[in-house]
N, C-alpha and C. Protein backbone atom coordinates (compact mmCIF):
# COMPACT_ATOMS: atom_id res chain seq x y z
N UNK A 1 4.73 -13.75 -17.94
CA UNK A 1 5.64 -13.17 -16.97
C UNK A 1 6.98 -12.91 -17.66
N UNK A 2 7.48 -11.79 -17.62
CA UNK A 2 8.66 -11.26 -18.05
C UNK A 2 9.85 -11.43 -17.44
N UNK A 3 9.65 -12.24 -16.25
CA UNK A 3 11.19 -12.13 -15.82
C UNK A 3 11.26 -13.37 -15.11
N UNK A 4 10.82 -14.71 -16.49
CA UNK A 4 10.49 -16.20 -15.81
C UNK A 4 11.89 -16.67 -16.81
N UNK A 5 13.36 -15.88 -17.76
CA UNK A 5 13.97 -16.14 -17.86
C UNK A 5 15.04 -15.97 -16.99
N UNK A 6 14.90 -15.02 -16.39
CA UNK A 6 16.26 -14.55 -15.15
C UNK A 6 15.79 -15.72 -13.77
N UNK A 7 14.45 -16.06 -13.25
CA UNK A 7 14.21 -16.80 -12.78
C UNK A 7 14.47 -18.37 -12.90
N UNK A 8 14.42 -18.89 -14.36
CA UNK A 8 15.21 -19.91 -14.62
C UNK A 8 16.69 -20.13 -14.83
N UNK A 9 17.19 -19.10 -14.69
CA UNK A 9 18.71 -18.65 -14.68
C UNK A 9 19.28 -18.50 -13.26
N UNK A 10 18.64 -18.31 -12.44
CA UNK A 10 18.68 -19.02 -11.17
C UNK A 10 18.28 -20.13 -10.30
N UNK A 11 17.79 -20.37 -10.89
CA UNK A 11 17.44 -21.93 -10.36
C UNK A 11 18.73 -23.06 -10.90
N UNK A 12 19.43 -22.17 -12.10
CA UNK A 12 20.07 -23.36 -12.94
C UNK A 12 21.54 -23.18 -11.86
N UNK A 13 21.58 -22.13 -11.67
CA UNK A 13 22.90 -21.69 -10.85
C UNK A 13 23.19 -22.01 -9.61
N UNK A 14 21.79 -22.15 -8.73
CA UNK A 14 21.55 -22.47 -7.75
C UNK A 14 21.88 -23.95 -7.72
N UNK A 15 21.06 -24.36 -8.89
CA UNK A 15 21.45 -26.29 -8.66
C UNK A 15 22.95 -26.59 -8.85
N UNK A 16 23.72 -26.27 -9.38
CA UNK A 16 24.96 -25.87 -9.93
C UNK A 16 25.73 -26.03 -9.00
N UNK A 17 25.89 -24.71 -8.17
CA UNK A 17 26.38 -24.73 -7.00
C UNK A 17 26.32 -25.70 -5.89
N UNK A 18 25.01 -26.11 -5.82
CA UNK A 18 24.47 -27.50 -4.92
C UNK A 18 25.18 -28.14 -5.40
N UNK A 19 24.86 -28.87 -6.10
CA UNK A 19 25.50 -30.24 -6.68
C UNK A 19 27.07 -30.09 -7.08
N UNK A 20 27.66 -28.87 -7.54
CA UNK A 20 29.48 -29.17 -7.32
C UNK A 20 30.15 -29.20 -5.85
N UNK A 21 28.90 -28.41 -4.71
CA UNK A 21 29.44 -28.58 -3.48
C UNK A 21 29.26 -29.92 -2.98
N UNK A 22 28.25 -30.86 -3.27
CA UNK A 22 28.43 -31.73 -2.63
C UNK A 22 29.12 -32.66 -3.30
N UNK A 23 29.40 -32.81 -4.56
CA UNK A 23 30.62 -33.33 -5.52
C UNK A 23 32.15 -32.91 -4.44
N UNK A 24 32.35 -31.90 -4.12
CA UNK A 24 33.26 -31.23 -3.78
C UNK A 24 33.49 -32.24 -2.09
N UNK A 25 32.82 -31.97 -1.74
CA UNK A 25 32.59 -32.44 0.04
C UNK A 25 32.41 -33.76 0.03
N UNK A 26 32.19 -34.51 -0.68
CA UNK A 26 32.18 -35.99 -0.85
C UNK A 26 33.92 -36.12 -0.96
N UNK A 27 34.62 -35.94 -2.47
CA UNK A 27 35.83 -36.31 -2.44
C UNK A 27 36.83 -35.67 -1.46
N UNK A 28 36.48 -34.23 -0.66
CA UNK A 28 36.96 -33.67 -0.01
C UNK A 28 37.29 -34.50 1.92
N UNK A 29 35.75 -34.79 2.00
CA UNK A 29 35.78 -35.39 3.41
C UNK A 29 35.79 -36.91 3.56
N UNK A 30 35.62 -37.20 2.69
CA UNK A 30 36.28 -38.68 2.14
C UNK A 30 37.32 -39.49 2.66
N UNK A 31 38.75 -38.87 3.05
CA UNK A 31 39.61 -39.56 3.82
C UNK A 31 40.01 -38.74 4.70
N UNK A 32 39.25 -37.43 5.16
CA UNK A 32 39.92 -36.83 6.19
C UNK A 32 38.84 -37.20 7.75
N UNK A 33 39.95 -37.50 8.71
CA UNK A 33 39.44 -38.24 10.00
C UNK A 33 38.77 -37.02 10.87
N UNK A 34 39.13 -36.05 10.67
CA UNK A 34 38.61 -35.04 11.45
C UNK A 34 37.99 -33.50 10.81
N UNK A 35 36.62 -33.19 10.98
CA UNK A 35 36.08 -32.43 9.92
C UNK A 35 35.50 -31.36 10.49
N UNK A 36 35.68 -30.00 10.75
CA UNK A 36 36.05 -28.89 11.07
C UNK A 36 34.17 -28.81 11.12
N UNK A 37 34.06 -28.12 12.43
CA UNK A 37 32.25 -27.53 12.55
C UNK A 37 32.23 -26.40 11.39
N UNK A 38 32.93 -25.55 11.35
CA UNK A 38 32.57 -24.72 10.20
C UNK A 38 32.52 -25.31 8.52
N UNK A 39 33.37 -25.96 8.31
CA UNK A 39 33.25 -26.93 7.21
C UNK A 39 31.51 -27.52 7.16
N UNK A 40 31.21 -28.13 8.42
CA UNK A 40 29.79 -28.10 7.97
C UNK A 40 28.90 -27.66 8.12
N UNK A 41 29.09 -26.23 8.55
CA UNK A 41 27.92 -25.21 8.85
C UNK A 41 28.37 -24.54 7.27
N UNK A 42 29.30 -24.29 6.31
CA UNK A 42 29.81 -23.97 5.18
C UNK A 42 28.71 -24.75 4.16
N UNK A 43 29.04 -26.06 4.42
CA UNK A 43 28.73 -26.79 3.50
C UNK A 43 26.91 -27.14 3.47
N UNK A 44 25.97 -27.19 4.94
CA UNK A 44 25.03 -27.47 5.38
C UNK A 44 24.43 -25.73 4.53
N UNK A 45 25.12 -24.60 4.81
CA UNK A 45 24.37 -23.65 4.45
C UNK A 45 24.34 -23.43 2.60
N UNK A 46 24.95 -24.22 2.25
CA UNK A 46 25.13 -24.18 0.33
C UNK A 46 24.11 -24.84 0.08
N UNK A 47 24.43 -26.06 0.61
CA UNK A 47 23.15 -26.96 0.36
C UNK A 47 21.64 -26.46 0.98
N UNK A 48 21.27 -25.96 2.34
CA UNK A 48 20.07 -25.88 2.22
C UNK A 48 19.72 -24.25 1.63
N UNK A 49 20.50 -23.54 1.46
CA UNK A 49 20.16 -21.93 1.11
C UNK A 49 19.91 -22.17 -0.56
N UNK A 50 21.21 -23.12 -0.67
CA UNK A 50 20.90 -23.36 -2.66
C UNK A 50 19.30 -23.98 -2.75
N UNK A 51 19.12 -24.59 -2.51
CA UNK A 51 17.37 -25.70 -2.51
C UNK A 51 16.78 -24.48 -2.52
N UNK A 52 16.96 -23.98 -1.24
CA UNK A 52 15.94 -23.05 -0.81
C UNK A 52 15.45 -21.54 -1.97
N UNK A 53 16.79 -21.90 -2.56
CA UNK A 53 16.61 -20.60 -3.53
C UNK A 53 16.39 -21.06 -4.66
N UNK A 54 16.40 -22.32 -4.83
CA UNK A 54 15.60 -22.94 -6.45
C UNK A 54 14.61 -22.89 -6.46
N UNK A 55 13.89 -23.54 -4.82
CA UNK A 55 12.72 -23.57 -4.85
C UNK A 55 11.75 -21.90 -5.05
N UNK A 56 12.34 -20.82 -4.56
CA UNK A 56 11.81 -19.76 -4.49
C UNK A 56 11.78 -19.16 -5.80
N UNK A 57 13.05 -19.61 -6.69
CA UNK A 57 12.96 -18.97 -8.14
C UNK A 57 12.07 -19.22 -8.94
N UNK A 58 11.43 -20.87 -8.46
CA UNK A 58 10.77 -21.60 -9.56
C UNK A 58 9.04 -21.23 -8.71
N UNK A 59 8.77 -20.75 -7.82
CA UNK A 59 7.40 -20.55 -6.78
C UNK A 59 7.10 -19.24 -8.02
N UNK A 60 7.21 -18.21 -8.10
CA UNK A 60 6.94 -17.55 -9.04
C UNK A 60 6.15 -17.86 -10.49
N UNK A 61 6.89 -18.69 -11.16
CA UNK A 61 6.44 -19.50 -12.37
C UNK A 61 5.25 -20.30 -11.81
N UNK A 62 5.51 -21.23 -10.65
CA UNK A 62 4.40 -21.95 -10.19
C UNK A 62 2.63 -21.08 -10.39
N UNK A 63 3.25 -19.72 -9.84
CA UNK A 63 2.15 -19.17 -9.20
C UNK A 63 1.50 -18.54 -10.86
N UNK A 64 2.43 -18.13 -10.91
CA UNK A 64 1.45 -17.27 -12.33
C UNK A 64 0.77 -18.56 -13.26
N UNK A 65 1.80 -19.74 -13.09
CA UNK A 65 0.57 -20.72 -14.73
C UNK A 65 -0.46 -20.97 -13.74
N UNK A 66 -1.08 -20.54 -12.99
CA UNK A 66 -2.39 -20.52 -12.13
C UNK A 66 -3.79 -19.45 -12.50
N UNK A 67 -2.80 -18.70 -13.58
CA UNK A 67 -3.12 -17.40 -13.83
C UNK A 67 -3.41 -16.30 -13.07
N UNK A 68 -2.61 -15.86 -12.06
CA UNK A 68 -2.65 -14.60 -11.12
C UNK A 68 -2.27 -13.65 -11.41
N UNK A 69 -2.58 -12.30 -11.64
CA UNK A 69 -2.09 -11.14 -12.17
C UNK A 69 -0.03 -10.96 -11.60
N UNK A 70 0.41 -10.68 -12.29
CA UNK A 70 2.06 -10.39 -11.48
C UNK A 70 1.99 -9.48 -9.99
N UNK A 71 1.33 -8.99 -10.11
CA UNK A 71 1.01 -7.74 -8.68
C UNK A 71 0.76 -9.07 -7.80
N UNK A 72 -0.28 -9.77 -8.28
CA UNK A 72 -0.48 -10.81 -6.72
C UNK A 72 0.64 -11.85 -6.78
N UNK A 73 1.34 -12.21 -7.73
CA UNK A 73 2.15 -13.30 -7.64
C UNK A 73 3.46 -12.82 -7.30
N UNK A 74 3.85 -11.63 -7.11
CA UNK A 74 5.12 -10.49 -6.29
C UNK A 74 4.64 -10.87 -4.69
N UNK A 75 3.55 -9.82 -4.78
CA UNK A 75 3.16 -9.66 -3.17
C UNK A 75 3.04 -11.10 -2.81
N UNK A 76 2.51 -12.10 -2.85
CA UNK A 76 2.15 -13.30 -2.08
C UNK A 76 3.96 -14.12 -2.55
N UNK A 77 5.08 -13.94 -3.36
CA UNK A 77 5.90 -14.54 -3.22
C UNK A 77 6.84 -13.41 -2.29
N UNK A 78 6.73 -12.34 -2.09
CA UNK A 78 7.13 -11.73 -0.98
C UNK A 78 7.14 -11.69 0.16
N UNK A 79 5.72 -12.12 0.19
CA UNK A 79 4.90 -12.28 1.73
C UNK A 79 6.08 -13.89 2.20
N UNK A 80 6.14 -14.46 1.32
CA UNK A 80 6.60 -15.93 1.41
C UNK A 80 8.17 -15.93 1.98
N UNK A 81 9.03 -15.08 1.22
CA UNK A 81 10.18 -14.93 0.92
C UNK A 81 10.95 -13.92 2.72
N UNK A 82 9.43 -13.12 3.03
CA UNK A 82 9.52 -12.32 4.09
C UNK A 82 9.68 -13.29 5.48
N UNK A 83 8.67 -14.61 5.38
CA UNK A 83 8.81 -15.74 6.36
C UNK A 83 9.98 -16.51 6.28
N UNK A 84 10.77 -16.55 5.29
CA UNK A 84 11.79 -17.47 4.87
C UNK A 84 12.80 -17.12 5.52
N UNK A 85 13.00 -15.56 4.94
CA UNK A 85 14.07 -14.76 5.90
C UNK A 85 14.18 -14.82 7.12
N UNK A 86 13.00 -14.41 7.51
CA UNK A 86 12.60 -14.90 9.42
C UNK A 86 13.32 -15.62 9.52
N UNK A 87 13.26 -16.87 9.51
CA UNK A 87 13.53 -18.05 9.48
C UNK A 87 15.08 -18.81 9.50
N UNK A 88 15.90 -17.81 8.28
CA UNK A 88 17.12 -17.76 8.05
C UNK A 88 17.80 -16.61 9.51
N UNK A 89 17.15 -15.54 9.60
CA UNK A 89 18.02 -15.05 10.55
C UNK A 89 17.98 -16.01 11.80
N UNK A 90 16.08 -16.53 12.36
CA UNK A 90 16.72 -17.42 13.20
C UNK A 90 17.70 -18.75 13.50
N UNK A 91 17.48 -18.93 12.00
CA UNK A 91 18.78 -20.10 12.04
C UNK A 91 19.80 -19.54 12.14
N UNK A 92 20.73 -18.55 11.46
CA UNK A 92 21.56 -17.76 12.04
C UNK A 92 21.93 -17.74 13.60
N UNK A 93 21.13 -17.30 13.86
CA UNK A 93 21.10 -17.24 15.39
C UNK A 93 21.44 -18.18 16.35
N UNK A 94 20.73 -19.09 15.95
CA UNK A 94 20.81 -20.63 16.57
C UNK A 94 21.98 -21.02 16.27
N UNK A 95 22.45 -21.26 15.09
CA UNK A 95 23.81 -21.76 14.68
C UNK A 95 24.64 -21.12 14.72
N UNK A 96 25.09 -19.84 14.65
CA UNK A 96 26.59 -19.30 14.87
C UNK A 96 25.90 -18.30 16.07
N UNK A 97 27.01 -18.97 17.16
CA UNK A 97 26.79 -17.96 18.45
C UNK A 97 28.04 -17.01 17.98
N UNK A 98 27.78 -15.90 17.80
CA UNK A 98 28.64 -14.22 17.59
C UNK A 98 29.69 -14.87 18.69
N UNK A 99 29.43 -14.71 20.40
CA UNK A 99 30.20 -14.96 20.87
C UNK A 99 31.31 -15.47 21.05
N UNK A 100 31.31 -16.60 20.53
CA UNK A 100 32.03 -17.72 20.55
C UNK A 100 33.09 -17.59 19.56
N UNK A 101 32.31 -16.55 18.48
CA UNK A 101 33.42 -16.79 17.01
C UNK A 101 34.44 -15.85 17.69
N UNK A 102 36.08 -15.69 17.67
CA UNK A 102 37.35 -15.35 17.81
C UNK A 102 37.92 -14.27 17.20
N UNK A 103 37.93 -14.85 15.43
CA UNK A 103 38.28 -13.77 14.38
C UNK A 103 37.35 -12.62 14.48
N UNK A 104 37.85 -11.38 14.10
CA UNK A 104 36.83 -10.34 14.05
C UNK A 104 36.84 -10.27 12.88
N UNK A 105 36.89 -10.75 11.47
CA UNK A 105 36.44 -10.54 10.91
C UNK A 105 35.88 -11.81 10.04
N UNK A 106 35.51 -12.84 10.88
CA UNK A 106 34.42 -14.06 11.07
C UNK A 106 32.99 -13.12 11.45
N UNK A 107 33.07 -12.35 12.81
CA UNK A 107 32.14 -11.67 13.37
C UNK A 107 31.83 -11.17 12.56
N UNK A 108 32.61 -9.86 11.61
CA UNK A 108 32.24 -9.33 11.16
C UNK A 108 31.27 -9.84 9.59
N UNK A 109 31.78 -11.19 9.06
CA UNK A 109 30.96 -11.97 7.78
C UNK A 109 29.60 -12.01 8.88
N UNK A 110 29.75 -12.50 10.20
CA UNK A 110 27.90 -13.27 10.35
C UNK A 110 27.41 -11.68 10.67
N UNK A 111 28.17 -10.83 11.65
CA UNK A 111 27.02 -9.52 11.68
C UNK A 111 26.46 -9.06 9.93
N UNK A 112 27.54 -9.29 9.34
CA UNK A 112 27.28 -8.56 7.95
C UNK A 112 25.61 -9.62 7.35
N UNK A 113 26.15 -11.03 7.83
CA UNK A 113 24.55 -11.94 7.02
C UNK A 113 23.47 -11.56 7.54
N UNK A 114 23.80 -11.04 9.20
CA UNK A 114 22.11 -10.88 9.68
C UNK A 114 21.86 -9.51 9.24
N UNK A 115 22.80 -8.66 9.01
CA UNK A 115 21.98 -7.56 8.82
C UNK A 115 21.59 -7.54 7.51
N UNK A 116 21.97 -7.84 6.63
CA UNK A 116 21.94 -8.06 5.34
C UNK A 116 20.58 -8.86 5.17
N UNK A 117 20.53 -9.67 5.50
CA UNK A 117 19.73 -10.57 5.96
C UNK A 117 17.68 -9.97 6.42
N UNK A 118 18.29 -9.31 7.42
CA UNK A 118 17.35 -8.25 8.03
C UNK A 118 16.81 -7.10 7.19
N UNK A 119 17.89 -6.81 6.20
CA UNK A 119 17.10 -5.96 5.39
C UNK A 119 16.26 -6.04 4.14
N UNK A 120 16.50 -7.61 3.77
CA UNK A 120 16.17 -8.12 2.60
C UNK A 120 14.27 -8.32 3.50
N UNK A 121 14.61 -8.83 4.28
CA UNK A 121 13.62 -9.13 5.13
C UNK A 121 12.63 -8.17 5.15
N UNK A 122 12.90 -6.83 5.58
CA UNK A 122 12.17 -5.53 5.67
C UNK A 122 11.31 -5.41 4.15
N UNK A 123 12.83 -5.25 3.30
CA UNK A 123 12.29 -5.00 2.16
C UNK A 123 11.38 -6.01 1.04
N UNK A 124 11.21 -7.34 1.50
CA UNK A 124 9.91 -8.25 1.14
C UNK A 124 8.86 -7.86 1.50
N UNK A 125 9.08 -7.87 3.13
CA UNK A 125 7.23 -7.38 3.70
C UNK A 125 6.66 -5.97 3.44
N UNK A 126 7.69 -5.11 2.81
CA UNK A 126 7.24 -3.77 2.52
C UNK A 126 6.83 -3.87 1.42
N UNK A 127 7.83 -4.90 0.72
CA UNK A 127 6.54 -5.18 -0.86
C UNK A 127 5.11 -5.59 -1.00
N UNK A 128 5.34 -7.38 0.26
CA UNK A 128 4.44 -7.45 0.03
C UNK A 128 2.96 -6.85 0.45
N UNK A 129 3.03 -5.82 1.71
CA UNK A 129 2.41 -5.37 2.17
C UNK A 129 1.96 -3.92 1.01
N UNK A 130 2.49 -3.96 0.27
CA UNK A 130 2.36 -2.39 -0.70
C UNK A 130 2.67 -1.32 0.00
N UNK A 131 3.78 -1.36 0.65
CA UNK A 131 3.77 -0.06 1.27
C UNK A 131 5.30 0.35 0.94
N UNK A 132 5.86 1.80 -0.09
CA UNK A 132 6.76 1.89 -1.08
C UNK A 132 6.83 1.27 -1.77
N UNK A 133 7.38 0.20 -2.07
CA UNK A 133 6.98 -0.82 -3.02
C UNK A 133 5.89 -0.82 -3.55
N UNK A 134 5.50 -1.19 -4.78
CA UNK A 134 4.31 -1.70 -5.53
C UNK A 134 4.29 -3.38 -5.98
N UNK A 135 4.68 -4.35 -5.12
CA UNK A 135 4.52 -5.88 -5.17
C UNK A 135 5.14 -5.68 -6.76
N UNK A 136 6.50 -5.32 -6.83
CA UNK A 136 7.30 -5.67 -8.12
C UNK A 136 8.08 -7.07 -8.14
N UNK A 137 8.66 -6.84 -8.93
CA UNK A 137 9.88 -8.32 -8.94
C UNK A 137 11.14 -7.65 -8.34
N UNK A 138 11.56 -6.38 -8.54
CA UNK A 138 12.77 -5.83 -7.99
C UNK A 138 13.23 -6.61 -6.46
N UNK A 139 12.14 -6.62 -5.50
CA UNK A 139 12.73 -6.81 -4.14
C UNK A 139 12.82 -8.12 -4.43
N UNK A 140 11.73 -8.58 -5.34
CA UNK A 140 12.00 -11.01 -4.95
C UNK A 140 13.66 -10.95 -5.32
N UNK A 141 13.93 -9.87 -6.77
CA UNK A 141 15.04 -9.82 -7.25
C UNK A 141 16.45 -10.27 -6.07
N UNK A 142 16.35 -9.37 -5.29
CA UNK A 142 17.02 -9.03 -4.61
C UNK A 142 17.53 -9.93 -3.71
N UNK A 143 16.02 -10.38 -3.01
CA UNK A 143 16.25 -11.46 -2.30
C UNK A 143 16.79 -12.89 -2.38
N UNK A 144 17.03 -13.03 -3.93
CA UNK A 144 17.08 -14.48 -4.44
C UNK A 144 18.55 -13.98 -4.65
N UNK A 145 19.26 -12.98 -5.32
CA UNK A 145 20.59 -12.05 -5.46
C UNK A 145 21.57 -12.47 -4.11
N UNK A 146 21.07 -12.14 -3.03
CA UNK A 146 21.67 -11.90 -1.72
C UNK A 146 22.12 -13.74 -1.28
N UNK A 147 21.09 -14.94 -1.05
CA UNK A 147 21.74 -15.93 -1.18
C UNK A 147 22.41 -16.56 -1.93
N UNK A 148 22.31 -16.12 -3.37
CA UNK A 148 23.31 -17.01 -3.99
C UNK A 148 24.34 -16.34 -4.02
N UNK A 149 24.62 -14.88 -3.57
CA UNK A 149 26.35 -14.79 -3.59
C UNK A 149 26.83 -15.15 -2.27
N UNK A 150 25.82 -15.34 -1.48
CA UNK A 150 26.25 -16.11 -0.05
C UNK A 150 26.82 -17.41 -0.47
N UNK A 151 25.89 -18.22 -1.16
CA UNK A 151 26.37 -19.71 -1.24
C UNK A 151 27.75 -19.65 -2.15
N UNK A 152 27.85 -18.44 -3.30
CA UNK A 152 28.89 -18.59 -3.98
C UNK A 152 30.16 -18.58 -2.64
N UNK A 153 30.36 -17.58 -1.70
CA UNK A 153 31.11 -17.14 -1.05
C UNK A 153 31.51 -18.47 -0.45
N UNK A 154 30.59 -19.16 0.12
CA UNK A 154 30.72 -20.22 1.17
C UNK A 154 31.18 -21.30 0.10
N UNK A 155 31.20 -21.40 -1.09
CA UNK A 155 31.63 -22.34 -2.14
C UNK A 155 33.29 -22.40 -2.27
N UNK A 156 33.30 -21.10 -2.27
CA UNK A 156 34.97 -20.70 -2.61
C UNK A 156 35.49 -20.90 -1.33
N UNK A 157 35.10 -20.81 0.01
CA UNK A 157 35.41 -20.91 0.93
C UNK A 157 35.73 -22.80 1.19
N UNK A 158 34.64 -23.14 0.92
CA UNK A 158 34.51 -25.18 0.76
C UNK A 158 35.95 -25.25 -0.22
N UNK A 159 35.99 -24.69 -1.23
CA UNK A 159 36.83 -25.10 -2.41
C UNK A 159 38.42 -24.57 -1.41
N UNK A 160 38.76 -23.63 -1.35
CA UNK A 160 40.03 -22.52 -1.11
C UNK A 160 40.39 -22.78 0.53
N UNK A 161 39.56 -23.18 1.69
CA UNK A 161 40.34 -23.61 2.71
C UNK A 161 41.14 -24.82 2.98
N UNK A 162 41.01 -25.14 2.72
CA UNK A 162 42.61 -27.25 2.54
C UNK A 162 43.25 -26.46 1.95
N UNK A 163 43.03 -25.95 1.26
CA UNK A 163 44.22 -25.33 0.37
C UNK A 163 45.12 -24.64 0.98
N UNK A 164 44.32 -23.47 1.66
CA UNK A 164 45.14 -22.59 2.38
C UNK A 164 45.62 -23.20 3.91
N UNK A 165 44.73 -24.36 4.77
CA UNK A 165 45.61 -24.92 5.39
C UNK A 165 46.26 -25.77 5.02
N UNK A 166 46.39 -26.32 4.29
CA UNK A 166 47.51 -27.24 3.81
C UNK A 166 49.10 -26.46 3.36
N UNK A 167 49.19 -25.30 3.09
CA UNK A 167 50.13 -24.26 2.77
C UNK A 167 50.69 -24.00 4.31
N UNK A 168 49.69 -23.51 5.02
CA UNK A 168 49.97 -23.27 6.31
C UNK A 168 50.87 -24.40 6.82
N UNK A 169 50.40 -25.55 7.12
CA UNK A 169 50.79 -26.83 7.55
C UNK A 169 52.29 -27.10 7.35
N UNK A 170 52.81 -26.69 5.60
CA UNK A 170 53.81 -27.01 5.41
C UNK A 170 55.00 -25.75 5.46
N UNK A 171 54.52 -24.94 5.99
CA UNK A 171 55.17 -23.10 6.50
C UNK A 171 55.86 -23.55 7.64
């Protein structure tokens, strides 16, 4: 398999990110008495989206030392990746009610994840189904692409808000 180095190059990044966020959120929530719901819908989504995307980088490698042609080990990690998404938009759903959020351009980050979200989605089951697609690596590409600059985002966000309320605080 030709592209089981970019695949281990995410898994390494993925753990990375995991493990400095919860390095981060340990010394962070540590002495503070009161801890913001978004702080841990921030921090809950690094941690399970990062796992979730190690585990998917490294399902690939799994599948081929089985010896499966790459065509079936695309389509059946697509088919996989297509349920996952499901899955993520309904958590989405469940966890940030649109309504409720204030900022419009809060609204505008979660409309941007589900749709984003939704299309990564499309474009798995169209792989894995062979239909435009030919069960390549391009779309797994993609799909594994799209959460980790999520988790990066939500990292800098864990890292860069105390900061910025703490500035506020003293304004």
């Amino acid at each position: 398999m030709e592209e089981s180095s970019i695949l281990l190059t995410f898994t390494q990044v993925t753990v990375a990110f995991v493990g400095f966020a919860a390095i981060v959120a340990t010394f962070r929530f540590r002495d503070e008495f009161t801890i913001k719901k978004n702080d841990a819908i921030d921090l809950e989504l690094i941690i399970n989206t990062g796992l979730v995307g190690a585990f998917f980088s490294v399902l690939p490698l799994a599948l081929s030392s089985f010896g499966l042609e790459d065509t079936s080990v695309w389509a059946l990690c697509s088919g996989i990746m297509s349920l996952n998404y499901l899955g993520f938009i309904y958590y989405l759903f469940r966890k940030v009610a649109i309504s409720k959020i204030r900022r419009k351009k809060s609204r505008l980050i979660v409309i941007l994840y589900f749709s984003i979200g939704l299309l990564v989605f499309i474009m798995n089951l169209m792989n894995a189904l062979n239909i435009h697609y030919k069960r390549e690596f391009g779309p797994f590409l993609i799909s594994l692409i799209y959460p980790l600059t999520m988790v990066g985002y939500m990292f800098t966000r864990l890292l860069f808000l105390p900061i910025w309320r703490t500035l506020k605080n003293q304004e």
